[in-house]
Protein backbone atom coordinates (compact mmCIF):
# COMPACT_ATOMS: atom_id res chain seq x y z
CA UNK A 1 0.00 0.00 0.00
CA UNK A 2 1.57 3.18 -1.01
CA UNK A 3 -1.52 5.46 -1.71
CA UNK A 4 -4.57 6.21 0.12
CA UNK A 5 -8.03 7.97 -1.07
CA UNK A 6 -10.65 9.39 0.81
CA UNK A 7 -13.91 8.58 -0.84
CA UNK A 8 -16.48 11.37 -2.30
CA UNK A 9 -18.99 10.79 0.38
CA UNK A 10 -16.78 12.64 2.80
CA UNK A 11 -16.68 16.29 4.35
CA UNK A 12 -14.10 17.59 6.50
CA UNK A 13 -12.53 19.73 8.01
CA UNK A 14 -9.29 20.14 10.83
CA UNK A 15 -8.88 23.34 12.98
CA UNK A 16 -5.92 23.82 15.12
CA UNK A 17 -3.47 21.38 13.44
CA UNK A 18 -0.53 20.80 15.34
CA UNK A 19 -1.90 22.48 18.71
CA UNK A 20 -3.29 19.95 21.93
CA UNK A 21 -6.28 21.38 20.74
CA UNK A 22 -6.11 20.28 16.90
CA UNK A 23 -9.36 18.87 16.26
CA UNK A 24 -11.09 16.98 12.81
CA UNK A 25 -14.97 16.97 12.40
CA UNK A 26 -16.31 14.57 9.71
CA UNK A 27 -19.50 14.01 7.93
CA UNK A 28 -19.93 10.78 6.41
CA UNK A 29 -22.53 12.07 3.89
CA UNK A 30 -23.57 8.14 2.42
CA UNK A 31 -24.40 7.21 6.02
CA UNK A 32 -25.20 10.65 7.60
CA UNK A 33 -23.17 10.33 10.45
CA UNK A 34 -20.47 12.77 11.98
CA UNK A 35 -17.04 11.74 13.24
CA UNK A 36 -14.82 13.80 15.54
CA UNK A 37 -11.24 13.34 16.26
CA UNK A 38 -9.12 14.98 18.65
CA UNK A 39 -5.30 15.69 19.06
CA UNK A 40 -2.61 13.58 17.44
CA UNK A 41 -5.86 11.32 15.61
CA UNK A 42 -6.52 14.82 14.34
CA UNK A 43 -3.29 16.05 12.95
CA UNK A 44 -2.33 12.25 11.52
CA UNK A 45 -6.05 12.58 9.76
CA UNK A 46 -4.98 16.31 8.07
CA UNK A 47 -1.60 14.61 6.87
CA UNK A 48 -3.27 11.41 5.52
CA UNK A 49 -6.08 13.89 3.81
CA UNK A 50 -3.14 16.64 2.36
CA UNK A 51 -0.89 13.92 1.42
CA UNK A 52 -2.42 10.57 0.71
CA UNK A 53 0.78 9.08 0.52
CA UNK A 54 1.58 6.23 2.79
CA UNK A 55 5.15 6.85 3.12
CA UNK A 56 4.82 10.21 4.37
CA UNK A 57 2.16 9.78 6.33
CA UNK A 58 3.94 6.90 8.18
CA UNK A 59 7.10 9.33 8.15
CA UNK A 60 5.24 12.07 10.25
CA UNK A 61 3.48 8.78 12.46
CA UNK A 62 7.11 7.94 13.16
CA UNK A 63 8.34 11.33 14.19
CA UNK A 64 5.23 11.61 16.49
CA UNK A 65 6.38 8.40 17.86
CA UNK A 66 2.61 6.86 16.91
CA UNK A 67 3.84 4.77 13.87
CA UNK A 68 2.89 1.70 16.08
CA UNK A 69 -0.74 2.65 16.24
CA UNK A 70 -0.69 3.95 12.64
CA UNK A 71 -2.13 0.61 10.33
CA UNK A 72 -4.83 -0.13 13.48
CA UNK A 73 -5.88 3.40 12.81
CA UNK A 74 -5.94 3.08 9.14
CA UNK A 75 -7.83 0.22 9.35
CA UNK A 76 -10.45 1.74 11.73
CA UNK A 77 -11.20 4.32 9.24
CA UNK A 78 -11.46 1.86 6.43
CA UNK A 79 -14.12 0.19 8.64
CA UNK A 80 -15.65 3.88 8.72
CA UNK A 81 -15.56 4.50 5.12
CA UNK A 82 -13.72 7.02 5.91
CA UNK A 83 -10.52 5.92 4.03
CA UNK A 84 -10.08 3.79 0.89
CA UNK A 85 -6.84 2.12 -0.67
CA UNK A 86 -6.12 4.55 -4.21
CA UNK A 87 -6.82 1.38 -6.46
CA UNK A 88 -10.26 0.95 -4.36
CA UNK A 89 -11.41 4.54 -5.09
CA UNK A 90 -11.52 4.54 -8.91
CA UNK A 91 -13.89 1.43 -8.32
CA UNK A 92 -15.79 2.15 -5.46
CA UNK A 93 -16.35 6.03 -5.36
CA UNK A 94 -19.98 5.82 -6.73
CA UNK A 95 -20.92 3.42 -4.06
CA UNK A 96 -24.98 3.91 -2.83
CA UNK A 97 -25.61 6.58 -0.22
CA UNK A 98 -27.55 4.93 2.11
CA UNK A 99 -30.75 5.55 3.92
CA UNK A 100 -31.46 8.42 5.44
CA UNK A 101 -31.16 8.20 10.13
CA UNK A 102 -28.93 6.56 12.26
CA UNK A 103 -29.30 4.05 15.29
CA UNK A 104 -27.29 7.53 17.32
CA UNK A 105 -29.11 10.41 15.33
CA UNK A 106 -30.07 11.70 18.77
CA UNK A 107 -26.11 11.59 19.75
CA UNK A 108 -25.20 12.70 15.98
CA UNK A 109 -26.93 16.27 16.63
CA UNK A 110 -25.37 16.73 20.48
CA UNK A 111 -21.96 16.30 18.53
CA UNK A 112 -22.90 19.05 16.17
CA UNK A 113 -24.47 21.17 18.10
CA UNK A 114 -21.11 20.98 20.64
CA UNK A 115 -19.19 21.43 17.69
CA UNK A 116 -20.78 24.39 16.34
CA UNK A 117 -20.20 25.94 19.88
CA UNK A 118 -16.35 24.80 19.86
CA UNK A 119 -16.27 27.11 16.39
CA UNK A 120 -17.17 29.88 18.01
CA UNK A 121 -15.29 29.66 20.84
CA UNK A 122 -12.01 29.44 18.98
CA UNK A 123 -12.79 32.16 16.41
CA UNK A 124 -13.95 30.11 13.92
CA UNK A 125 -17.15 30.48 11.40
CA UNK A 126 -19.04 27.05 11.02
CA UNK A 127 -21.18 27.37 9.00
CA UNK A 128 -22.69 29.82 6.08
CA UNK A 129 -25.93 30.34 4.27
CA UNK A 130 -25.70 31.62 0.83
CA UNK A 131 -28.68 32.97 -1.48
CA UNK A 132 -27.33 32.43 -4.79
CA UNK A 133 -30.31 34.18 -6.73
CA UNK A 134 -33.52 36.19 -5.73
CA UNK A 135 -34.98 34.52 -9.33
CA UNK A 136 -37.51 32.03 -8.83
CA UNK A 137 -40.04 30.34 -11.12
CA UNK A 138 -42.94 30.34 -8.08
CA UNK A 139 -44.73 32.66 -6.56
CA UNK A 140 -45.27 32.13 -3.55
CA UNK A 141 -47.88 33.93 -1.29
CA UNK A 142 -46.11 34.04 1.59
CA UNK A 143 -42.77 34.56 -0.06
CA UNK A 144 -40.38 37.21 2.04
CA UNK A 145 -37.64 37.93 -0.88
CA UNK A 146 -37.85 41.39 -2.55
CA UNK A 147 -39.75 41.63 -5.68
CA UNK A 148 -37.62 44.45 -7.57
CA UNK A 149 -34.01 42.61 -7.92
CA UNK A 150 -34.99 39.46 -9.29
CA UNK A 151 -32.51 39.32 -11.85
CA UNK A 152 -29.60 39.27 -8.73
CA UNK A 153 -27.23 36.54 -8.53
CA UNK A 154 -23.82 35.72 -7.70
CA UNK A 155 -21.42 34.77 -9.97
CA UNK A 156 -19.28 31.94 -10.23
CA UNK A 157 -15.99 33.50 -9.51
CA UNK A 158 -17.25 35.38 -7.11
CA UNK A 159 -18.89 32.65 -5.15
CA UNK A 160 -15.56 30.54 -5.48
CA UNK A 161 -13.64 33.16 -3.47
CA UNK A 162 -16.28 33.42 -1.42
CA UNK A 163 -16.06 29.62 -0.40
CA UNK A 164 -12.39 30.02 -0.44
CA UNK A 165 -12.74 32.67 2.00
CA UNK A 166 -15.33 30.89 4.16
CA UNK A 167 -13.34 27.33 4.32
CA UNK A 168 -10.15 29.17 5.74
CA UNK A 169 -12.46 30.48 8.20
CA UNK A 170 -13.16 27.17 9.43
CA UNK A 171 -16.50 26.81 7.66
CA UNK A 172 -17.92 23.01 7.72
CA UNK A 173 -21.24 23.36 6.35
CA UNK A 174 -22.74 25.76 3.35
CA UNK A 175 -26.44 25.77 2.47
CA UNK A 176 -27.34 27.09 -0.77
CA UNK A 177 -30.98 28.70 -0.85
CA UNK A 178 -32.64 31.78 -3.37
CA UNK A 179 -35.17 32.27 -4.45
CA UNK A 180 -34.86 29.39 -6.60
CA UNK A 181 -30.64 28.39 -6.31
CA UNK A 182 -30.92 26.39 -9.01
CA UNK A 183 -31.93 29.58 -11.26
CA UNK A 184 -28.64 30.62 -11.06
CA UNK A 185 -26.85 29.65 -14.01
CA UNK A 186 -23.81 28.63 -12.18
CA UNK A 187 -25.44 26.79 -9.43
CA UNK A 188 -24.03 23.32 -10.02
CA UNK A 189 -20.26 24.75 -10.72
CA UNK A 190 -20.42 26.22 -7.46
CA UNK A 191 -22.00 23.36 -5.30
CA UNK A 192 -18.98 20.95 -7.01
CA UNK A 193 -16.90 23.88 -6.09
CA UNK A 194 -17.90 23.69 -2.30
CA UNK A 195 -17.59 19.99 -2.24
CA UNK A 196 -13.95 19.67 -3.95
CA UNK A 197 -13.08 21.92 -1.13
CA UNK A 198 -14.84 18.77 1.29
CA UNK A 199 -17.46 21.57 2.42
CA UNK A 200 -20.86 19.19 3.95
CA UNK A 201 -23.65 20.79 1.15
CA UNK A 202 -27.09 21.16 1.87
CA UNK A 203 -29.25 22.71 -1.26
CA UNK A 204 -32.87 24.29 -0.60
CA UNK A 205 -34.95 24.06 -3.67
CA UNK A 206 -38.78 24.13 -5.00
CA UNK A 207 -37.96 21.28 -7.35
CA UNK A 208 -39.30 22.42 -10.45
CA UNK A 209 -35.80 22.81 -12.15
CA UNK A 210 -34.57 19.46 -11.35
CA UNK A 211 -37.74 18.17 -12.84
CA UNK A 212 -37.16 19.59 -15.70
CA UNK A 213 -33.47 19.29 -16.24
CA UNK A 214 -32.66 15.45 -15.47
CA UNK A 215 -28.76 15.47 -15.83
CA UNK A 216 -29.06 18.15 -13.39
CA UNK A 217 -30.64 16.21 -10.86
CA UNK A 218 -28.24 13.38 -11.17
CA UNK A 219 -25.00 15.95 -10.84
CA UNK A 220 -26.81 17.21 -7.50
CA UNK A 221 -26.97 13.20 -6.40
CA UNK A 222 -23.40 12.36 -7.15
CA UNK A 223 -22.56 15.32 -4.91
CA UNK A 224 -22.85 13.04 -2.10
CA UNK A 225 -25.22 15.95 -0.73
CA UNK A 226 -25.72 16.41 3.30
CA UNK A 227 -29.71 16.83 2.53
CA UNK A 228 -32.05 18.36 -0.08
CA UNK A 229 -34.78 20.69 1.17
CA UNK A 230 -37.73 20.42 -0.97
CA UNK A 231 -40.78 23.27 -0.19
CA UNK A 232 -43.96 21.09 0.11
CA UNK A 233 -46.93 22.92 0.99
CA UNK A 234 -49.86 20.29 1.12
CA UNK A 235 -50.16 16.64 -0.35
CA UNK A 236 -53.08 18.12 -2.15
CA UNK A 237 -52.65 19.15 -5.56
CA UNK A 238 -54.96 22.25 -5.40
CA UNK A 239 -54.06 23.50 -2.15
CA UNK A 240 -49.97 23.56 -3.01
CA UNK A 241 -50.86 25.23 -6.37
CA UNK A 242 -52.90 27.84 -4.29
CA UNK A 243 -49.71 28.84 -2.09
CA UNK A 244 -46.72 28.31 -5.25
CA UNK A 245 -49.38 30.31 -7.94
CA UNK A 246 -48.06 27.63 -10.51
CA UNK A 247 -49.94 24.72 -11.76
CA UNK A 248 -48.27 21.65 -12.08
CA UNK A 249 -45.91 22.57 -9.69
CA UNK A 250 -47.47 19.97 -7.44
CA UNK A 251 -46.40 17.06 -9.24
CA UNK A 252 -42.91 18.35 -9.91
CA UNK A 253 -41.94 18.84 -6.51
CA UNK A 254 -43.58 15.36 -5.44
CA UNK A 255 -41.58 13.58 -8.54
CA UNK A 256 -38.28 15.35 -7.31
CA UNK A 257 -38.57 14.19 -3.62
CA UNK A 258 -39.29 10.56 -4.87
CA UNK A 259 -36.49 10.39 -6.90
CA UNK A 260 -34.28 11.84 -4.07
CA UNK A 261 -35.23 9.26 -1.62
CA UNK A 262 -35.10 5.96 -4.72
CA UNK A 263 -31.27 7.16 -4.45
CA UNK A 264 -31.20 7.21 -0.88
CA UNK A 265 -30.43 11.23 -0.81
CA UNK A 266 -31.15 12.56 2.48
CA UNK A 267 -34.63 15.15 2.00
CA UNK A 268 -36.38 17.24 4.26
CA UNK A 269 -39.93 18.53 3.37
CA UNK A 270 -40.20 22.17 4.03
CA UNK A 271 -43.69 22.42 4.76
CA UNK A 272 -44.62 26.30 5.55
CA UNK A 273 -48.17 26.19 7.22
CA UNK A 274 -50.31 29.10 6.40
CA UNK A 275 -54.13 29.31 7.11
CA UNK A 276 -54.84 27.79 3.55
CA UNK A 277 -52.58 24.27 4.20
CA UNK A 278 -51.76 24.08 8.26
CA UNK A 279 -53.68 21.16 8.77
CA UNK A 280 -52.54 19.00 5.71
CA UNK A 281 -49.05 18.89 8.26
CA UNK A 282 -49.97 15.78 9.18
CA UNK A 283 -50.41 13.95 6.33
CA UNK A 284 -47.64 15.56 5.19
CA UNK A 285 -45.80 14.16 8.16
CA UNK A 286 -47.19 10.62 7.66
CA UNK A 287 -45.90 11.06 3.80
CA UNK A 288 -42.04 12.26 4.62
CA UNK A 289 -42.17 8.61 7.41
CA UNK A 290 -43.38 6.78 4.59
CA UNK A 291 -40.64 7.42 2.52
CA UNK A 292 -38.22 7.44 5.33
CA UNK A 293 -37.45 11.68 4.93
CA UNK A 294 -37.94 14.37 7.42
CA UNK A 295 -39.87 17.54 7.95
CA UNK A 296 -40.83 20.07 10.69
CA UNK A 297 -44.01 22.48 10.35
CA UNK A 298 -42.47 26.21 10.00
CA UNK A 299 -44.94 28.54 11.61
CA UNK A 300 -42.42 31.69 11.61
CA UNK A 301 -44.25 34.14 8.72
CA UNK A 302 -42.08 37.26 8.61
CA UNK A 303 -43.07 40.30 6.29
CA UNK A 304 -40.93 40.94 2.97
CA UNK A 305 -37.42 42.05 3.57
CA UNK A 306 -38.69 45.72 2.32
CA UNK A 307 -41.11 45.60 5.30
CA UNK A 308 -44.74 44.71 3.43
CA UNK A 309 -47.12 43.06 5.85
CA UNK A 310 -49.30 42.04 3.00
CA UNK A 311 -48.73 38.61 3.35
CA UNK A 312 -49.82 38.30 6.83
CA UNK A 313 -53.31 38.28 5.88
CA UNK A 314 -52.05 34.04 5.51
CA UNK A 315 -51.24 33.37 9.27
CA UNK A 316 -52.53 30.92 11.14
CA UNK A 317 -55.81 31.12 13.31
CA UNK A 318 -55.40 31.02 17.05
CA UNK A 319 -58.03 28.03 16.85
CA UNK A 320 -56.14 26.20 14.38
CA UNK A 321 -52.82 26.91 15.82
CA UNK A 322 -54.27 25.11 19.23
CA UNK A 323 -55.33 22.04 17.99
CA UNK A 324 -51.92 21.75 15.83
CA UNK A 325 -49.96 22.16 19.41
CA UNK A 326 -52.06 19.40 21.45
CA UNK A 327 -52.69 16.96 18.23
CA UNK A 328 -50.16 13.85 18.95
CA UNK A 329 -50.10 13.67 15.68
CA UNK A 330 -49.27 17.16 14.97
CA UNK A 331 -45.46 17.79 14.20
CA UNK A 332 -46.07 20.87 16.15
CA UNK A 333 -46.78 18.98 19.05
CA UNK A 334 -46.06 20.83 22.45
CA UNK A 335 -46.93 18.05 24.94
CA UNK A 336 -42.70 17.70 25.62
CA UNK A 337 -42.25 21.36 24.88
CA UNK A 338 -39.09 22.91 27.42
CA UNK A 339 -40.52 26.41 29.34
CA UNK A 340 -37.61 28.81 28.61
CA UNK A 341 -36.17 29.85 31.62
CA UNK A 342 -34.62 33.39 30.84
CA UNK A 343 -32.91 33.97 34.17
CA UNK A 344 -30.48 31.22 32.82
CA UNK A 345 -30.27 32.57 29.36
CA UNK A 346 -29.86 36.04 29.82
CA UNK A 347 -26.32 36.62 29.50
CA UNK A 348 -26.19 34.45 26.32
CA UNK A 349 -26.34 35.85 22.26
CA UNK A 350 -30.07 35.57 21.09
CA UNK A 351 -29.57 33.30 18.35
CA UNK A 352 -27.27 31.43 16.42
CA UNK A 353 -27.00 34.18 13.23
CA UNK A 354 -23.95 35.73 13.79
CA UNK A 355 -22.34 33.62 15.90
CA UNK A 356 -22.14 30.25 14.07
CA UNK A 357 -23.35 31.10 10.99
CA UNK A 358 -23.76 33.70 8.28
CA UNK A 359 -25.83 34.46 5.09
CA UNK A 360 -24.61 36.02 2.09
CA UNK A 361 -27.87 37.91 -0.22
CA UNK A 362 -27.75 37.62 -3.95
CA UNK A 363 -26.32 41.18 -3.70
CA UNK A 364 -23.05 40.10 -1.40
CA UNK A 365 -24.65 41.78 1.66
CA UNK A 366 -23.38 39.81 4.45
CA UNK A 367 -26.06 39.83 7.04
CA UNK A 368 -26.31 37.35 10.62
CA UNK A 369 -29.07 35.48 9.15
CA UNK A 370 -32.05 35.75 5.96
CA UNK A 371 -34.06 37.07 8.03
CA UNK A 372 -32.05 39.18 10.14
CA UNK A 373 -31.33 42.47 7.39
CA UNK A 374 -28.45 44.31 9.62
CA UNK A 375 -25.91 44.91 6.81
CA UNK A 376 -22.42 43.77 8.15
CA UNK A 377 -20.79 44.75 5.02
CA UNK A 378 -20.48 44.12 1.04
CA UNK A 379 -18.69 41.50 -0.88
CA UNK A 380 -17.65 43.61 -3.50
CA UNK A 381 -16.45 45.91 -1.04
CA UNK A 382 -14.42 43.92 1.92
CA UNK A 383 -13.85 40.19 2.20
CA UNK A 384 -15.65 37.77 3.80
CA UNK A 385 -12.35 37.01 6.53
CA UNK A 386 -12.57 40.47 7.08
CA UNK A 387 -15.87 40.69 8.26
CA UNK A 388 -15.63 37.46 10.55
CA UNK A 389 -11.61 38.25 11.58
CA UNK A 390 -12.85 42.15 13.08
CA UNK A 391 -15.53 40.91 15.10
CA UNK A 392 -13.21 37.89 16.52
CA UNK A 393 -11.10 40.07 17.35
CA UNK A 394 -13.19 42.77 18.97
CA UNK A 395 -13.23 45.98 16.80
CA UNK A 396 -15.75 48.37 18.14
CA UNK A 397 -16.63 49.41 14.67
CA UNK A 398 -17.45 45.83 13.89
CA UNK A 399 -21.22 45.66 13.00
CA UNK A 400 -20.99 41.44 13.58
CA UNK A 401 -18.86 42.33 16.70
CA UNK A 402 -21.70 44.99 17.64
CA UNK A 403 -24.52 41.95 17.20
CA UNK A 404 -22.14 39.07 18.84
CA UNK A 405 -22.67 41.65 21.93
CA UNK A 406 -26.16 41.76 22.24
CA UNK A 407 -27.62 39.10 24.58
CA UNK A 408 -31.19 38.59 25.78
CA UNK A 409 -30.56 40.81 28.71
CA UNK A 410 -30.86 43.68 26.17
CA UNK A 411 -34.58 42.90 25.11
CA UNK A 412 -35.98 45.54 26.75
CA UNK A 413 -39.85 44.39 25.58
CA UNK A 414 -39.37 40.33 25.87
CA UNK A 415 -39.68 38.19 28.59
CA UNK A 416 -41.64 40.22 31.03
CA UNK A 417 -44.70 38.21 31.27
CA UNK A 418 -45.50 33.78 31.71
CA UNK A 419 -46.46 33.04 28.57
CA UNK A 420 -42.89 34.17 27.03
CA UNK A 421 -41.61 31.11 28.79
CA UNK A 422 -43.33 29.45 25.10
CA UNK A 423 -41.35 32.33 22.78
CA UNK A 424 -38.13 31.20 20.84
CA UNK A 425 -37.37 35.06 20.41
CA UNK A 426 -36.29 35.67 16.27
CA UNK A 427 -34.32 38.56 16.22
CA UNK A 428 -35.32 38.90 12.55
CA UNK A 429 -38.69 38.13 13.30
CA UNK A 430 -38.85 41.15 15.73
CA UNK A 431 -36.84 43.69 13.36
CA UNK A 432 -38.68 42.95 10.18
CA UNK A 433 -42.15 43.61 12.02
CA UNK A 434 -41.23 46.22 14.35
CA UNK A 435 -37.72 47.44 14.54
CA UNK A 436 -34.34 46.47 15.88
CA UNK A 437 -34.53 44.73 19.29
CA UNK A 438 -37.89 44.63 19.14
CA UNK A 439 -40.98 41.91 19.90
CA UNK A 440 -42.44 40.02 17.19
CA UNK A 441 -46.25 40.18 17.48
CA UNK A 442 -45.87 36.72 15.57
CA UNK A 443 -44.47 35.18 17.80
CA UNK A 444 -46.00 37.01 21.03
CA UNK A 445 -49.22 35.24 19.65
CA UNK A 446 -48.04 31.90 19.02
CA UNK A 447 -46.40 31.96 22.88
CA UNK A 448 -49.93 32.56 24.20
CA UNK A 449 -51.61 29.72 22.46
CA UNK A 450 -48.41 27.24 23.36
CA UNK A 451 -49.08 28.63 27.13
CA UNK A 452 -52.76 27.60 26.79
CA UNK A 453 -51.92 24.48 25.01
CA UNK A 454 -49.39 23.19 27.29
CA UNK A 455 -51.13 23.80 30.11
CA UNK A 456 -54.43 22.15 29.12
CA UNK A 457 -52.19 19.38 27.77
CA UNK A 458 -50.57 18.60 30.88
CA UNK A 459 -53.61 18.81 33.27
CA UNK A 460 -55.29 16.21 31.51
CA UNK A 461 -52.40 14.00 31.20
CA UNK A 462 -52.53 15.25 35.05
CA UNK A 463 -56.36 14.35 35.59
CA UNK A 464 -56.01 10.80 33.62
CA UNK A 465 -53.22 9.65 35.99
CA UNK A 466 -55.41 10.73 38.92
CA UNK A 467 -58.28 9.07 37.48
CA UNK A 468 -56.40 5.73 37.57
């Protein structure tokens, strides 16, 4: 054995080489399943993956004195398929990504979740969310994108240095969203782009281009993708065409998810529940088990990035939003629901966007998250390092430093009253319907109906006990 391969299926990256600290996180995209390795496991995994050759990998393993434990720990990543022998990979790279879960999926999201928090802590960026295009070929009532820049979207070039800046950064995972991504007539360039630089890809699309374009599908499944985020609105024809605007759309979106999950591609139905389609989550639900995908009910409605409330007139009824929280059927089932505590929160960052991830607009704004619109700075202006490397390091003028501040202590409206024990405060939420800092009504609503919900929920679980 002289050279070593590491197969398609694999993302990865090392921070800290050559520190006690080094540390490797791994996706193992065919099985869905994240590895971590720590110290010298780490560093001998960077040399393996930067050299490949087994000479000078078993060089460095002797002058780290661990060139005893090197073929055992060769062998337990072959085990992984983690590792193949170079003659192996030309033969086996196209192997079937298997079905989506794992026996420790529970355990798999605890190591990410840690993980994203170890980013953080040592100045790194894990993730990033990138809107390649505000084109899309739906119209969707509900849709929060701005109408009068559809043409937008970021070039190829562009979006390589972009993911060039973002993986020395420490970046692990980059979703591509829109509008529509795949409008973008680069799209696939630039996901193969993020993947030869072992970036874990997730892709959030209606559909209705892969349905149409075939070979386009199949380049998207031999990315070895971490999932595929389809928008499905309602199992029933009629009522999805009422929310996209487009007929046939239905069918193309179903068709695209089935073909996903025949190749074993890890999908998540993004079902959006509006008044028109809220209680088709169900049977959406039972569909995604059937077919062995995921989904989650998304309640959040924001008003368009410009502000317009107009689509508001589509949230969900009080009523209706009840019987969704106390249905066991309901994926927006509260009976197991966590009361927020804020005394224990308060001195902690109100979300996730800015801290572990970022989003990039089809016009190179860099903001904390879609929804959240504070402007940290322009593309074409400053570099994406730039923007992360000032706030790491503190620079009062930072905007992202200047957000990374801000912790629940400064809501100044929130968390005054019971029922905001049942809020998960969006920042974005809050500034898009009423300013910066601010409550969202949305959500102020939706905490009073959990309250009620949860409460009725758990004296009759309560009364039943009693009753026995």
């Amino acid at each position: 054995m002289t050279q070593l391969a590491l197969p398609k299926w694999l993302a990865y990256q090392t921070y800290k080489y050559g520190t006690e600290d080094s540390r490797t996180f791994i996706s193992n995209e065919k099985i869905h399943e994240y590895v971590l390795l720590e110290g010298l496991a780490s560093d001998l995994w960077k040399v393996i993956s930067d050299t490949k050759d087994y000479n000078e990998v078993k060089e460095w393993a002797k002058s780290k004195r661990v060139d005893s434990e090197l073929e055992g720990f060769i062998e337990e990543l072959k085990a992984q398929d983690l590792i193949l022998n170079g003659k192996e990979a030309i033969t086996d790279i196209e192997s079937d990504i298997q079905p989506v879960g794992c026996d420790n999926e529970e355990e798999t999201l605890k190591l990410e979740e840690d993980m994203m928090k170890w980013c953080f802590k040592n100045g790194y960026l894990y993730s990033l969310f990138v809107e390649l295009t505000y084109n899309c070929n739906l119209k969707c009532v509900h849709c929060y994108n701005p109408k009068n820049i559809s043409s937008t979207n970021i070039s190829l070039n562009k979006m390589k240095q972009i993911i060039d800046d973002a993986r020395e950064l420490g970046v692990f995972h980059i979703t591509f969203s829109g509008g529509e991504c795949t409008l973008n007539k680069d799209f696939i360039e630039i996901a193969e782009y993020a993947r030869t630089k072992r970036m874990s890809v997730e892709i959030f699309t209606n559909g209705q281009t892969l349905y149409d374009n075939p070979d386009l599908l199949e380049r998207i499944i031999k990315l070895y993708p971490y999932r595929v985020g389809l928008s499905m609105y309602s199992l029933n024809k009629n009522t999805h065409e009422k929310i996209t605007s487009v007929k046939g759309s239905h069918n193309k979106t179903l068709r695209v998810i089935e073909e996903l999950r025949g190749k074993n591609v890890n999908v998540q139905i993004k079902n959006f529940l509006l008044n028109i389609n809220c209680k088709d989550c169900i049977t959406v639900k039972q569909y995604a088990d059937d077919i062995q995908a995921n989904t989650a009910g998304d309640t959040l409605l924001t008003p368009t990035i410009e502000g317009n409330k107009k689509n508001f007139q589509y949230i969900i009824g009080e009523d209706d939003l009840y019987e969704l929280y106390t249905n066991p059927k309901s994926p927006l089932n509260i009976k197991n629901a966590v009361k927020r505590d804020i005394t224990e929160i308060q001195n902690e960052g109100l979300c996730a966007g800015g801290s572990f991830s970022l989003c990039v607009t089809p016009n190179l704004e860099v903001h904390p998250c879609v929804s959240l619109t504070i402007n940290l700075g322009n593309l074409n202006k400053v570099s994406l390092k730039d923007i992360w490397q000032n706030a790491i390091n503190k620079n009062a003028d930072s905007k992202l430093y200047q957000w990374q501040s801000v912790s629940f202590k400064d809501l100044k409206e929130c968390y005054k009253e019971d029922y905001c024990a049942f809020c998960t405060y969006c920042a974005g939420m809050g500034m898009l319907e009423n300013g910066y800092l601010k409550k969202s009504d949305v959500l102020c609503r939706q905490a009073k109906v959990k309250q009620r919900a949860y409460n009725d929920l758990h004296k009759n679980c309560k009364e039943e006990l009693q009753g026995v």
